[in-house]
PDB file of N, CA and C in Angstrom:
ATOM      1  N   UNK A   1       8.474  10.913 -21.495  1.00  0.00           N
ATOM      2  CA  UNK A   1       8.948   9.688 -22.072  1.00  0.00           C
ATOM      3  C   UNK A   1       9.134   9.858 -23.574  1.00  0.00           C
ATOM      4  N   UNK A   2      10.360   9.469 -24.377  1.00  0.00           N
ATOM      5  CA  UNK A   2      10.662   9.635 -25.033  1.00  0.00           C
ATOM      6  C   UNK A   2       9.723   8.706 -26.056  1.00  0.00           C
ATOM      7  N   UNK A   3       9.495   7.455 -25.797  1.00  0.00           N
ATOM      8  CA  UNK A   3       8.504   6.498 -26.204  1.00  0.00           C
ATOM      9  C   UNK A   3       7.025   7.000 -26.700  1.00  0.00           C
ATOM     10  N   UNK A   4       6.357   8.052 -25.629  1.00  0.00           N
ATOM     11  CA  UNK A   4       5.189   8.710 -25.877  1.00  0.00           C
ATOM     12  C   UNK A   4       5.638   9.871 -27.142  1.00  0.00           C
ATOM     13  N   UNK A   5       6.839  10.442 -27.128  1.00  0.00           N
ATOM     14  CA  UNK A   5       6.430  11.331 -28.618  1.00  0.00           C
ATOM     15  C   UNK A   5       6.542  10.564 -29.619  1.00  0.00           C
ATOM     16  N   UNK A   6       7.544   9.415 -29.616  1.00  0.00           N
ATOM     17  CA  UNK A   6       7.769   8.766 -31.106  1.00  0.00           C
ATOM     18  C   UNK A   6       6.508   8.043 -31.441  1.00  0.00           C
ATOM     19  N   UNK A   7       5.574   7.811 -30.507  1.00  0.00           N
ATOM     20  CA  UNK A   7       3.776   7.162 -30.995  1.00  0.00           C
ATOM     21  C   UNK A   7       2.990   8.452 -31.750  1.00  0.00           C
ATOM     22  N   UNK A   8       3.776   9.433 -30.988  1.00  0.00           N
ATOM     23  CA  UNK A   8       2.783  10.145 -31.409  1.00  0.00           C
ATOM     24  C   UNK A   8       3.072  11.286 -32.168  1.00  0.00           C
ATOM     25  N   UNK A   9       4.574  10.998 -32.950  1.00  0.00           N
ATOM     26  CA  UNK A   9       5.050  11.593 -34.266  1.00  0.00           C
ATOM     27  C   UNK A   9       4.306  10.640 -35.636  1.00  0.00           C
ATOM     28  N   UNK A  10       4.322   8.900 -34.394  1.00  0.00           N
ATOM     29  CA  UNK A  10       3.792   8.248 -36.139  1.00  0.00           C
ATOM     30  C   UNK A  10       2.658   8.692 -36.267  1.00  0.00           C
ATOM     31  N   UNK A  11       1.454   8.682 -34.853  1.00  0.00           N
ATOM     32  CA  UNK A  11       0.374   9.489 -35.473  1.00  0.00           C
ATOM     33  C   UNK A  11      -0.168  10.290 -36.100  1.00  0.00           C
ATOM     34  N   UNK A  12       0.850  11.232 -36.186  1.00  0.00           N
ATOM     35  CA  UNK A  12       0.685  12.717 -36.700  1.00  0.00           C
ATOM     36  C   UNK A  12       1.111  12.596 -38.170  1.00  0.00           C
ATOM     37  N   UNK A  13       1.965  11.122 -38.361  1.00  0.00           N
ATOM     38  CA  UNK A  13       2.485  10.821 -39.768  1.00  0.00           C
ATOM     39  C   UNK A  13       1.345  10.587 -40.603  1.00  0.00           C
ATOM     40  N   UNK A  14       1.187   9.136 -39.325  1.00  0.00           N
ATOM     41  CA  UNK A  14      -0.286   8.795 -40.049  1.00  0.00           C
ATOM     42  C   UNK A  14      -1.535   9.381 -40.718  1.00  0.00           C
ATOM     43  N   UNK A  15      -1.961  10.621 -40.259  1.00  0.00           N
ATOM     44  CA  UNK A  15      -2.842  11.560 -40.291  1.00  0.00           C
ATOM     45  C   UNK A  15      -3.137  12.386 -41.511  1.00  0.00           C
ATOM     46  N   UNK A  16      -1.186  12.714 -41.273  1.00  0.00           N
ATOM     47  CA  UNK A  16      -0.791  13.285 -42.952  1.00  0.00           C
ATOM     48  C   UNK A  16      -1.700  12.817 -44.088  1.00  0.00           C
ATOM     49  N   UNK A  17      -1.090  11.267 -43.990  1.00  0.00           N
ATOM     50  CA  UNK A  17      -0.873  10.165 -44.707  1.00  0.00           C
ATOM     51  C   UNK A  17      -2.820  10.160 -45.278  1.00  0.00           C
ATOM     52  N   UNK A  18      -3.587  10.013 -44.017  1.00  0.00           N
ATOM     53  CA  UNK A  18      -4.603  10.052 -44.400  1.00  0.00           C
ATOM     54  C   UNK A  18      -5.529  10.979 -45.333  1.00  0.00           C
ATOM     55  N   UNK A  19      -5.159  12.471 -44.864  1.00  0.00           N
ATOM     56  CA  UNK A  19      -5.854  13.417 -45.051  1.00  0.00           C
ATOM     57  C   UNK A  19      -5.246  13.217 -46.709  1.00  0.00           C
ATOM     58  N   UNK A  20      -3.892  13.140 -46.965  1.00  0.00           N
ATOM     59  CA  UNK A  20      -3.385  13.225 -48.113  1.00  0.00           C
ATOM     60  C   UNK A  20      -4.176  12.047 -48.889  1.00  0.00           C
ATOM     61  N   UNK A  21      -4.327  11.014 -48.598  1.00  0.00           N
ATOM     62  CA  UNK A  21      -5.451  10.210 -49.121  1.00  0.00           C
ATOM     63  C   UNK A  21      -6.582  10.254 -49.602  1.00  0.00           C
ATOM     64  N   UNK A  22      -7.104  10.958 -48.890  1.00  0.00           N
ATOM     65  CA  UNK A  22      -8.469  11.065 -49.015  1.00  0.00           C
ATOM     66  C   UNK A  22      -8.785  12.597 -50.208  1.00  0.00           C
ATOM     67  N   UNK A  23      -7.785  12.721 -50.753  1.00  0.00           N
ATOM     68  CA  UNK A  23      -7.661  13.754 -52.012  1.00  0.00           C
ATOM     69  C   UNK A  23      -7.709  12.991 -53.017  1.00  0.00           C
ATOM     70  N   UNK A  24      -7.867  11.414 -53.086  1.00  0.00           N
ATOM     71  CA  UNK A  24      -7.812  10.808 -54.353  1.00  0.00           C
ATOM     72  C   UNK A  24      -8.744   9.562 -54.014  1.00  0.00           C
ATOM     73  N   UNK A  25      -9.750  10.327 -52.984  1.00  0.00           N
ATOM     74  CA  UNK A  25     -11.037   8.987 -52.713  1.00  0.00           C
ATOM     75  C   UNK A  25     -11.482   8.905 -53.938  1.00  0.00           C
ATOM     76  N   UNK A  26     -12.502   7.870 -54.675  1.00  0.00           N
ATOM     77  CA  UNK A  26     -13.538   7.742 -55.559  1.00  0.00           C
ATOM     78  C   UNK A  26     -14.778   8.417 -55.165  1.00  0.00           C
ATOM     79  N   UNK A  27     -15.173   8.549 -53.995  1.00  0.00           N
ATOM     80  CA  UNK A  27     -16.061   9.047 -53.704  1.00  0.00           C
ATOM     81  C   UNK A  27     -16.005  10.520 -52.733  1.00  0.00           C
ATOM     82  N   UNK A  28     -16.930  11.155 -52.620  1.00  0.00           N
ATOM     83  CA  UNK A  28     -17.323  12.216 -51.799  1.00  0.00           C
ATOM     84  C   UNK A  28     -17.139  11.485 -50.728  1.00  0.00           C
ATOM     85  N   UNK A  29     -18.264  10.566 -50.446  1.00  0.00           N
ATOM     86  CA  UNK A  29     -18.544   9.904 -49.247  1.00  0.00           C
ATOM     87  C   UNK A  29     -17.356   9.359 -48.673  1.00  0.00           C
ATOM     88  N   UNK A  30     -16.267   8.747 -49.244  1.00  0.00           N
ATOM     89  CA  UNK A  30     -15.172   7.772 -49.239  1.00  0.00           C
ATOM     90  C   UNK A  30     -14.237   8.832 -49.053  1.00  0.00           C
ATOM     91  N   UNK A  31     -13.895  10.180 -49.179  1.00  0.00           N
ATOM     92  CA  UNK A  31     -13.058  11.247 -48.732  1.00  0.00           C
ATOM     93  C   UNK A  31     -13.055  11.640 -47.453  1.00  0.00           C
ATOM     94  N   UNK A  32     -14.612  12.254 -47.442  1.00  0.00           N
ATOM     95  CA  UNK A  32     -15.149  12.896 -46.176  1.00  0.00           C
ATOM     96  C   UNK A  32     -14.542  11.729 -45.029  1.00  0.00           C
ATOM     97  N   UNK A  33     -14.988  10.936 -45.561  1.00  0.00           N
ATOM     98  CA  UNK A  33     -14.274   9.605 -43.992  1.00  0.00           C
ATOM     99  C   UNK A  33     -12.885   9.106 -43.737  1.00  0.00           C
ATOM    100  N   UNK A  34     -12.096   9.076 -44.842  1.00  0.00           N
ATOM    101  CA  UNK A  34     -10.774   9.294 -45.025  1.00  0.00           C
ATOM    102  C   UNK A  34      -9.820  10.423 -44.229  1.00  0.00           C
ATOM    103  N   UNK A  35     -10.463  11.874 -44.377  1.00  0.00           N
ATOM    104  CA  UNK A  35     -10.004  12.694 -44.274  1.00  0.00           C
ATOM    105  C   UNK A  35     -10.441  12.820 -42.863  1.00  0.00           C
ATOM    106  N   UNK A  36     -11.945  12.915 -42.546  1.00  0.00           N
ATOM    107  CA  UNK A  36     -11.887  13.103 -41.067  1.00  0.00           C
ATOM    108  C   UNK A  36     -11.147  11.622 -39.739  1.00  0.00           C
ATOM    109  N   UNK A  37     -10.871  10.638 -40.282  1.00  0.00           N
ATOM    110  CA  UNK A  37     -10.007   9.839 -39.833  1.00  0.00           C
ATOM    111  C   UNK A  37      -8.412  10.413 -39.640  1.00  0.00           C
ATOM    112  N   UNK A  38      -8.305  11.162 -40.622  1.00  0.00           N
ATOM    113  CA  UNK A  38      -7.037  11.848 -40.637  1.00  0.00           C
ATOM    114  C   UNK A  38      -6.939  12.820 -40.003  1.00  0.00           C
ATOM    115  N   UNK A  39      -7.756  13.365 -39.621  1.00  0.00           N
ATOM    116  CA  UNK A  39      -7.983  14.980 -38.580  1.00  0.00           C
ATOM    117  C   UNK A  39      -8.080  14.450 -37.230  1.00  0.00           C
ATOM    118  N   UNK A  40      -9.103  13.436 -36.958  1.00  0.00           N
ATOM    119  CA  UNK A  40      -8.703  12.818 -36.148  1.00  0.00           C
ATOM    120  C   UNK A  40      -7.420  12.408 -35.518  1.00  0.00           C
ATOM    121  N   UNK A  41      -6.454  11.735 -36.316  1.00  0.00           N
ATOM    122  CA  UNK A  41      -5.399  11.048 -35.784  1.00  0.00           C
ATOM    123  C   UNK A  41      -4.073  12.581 -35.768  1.00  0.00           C
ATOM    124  N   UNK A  42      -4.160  13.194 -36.746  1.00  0.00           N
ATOM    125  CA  UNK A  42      -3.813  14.555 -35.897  1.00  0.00           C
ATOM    126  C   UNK A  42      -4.272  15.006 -34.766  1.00  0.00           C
ATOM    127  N   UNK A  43      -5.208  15.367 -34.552  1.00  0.00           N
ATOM    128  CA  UNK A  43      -5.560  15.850 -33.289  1.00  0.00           C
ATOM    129  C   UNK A  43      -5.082  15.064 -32.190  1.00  0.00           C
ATOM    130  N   UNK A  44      -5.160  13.771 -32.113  1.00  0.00           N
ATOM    131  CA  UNK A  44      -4.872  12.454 -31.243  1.00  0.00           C
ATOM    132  C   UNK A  44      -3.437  12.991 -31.061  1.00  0.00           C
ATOM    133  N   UNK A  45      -2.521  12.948 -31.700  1.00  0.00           N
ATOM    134  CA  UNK A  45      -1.199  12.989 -32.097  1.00  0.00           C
ATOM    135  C   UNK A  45      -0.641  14.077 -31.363  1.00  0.00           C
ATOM    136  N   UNK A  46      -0.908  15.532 -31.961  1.00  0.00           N
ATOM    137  CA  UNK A  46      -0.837  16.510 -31.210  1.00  0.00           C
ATOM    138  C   UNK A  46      -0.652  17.289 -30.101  1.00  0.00           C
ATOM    139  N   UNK A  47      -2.092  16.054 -29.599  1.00  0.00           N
ATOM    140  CA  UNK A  47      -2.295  16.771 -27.845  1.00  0.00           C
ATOM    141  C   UNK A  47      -1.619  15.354 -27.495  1.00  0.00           C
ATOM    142  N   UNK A  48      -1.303  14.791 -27.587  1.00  0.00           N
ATOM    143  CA  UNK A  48      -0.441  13.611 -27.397  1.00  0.00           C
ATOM    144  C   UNK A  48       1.044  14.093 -27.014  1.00  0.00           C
ATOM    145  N   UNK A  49       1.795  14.953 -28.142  1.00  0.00           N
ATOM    146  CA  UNK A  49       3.090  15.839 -28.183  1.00  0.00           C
ATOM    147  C   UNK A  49       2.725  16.622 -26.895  1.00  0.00           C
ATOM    148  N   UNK A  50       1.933  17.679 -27.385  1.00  0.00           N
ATOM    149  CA  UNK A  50       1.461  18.303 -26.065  1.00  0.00           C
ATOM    150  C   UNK A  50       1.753  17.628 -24.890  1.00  0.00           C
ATOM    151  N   UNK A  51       0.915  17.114 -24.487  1.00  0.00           N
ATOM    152  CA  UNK A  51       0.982  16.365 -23.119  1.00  0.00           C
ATOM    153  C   UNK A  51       2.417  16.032 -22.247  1.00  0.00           C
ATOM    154  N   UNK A  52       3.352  15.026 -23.601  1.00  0.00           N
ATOM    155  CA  UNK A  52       4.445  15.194 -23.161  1.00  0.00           C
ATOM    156  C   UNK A  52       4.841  16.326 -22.919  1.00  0.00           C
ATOM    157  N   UNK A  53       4.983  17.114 -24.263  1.00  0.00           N
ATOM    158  CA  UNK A  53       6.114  18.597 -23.148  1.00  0.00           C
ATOM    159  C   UNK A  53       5.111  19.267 -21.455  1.00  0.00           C
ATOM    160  N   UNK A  54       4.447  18.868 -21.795  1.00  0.00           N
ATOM    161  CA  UNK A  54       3.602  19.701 -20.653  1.00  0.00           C
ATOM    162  C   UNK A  54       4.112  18.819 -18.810  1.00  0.00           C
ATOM    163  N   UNK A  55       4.028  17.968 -19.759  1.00  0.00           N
ATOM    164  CA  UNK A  55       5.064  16.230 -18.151  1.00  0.00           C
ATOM    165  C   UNK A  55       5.871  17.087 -18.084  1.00  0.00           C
ATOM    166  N   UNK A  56       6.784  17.596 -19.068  1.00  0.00           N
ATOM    167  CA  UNK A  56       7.928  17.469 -19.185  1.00  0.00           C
ATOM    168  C   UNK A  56       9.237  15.956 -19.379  1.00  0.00           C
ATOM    169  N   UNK A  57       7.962  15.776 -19.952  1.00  0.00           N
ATOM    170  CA  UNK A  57       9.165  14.111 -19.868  1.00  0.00           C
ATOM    171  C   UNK A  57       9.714  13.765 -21.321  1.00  0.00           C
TER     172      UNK A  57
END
């Protein structure tokens, strides 16, 4: 489904978005959680892409 990669291109946007964020936390603490939110939503994203080609759909 064409629907399942475009969720999960924004995720992978999103992720960017985060990790790139979290390079201008105020805090250590306030990065570390930023950034692993962002690794997260890559990973999510990813095997998400994955999955589709693997349907093949």
């Amino acid at each position: 489904m064409d629907a399942w990669k475009l969720v999960a291109g924004v995720l992978v946007l999103l992720g960017v978005f985060q990790v790139l964020a979290s390079l201008g936390a105020p805090s250590l603490a306030a990065g570390l959680t930023t950034a692993f939110t962002g690794f997260v939503l890559l990973l999510v994203g990813f095997l998400a892409i994955y999955r589709a080609e693997v349907d093949g759909s």
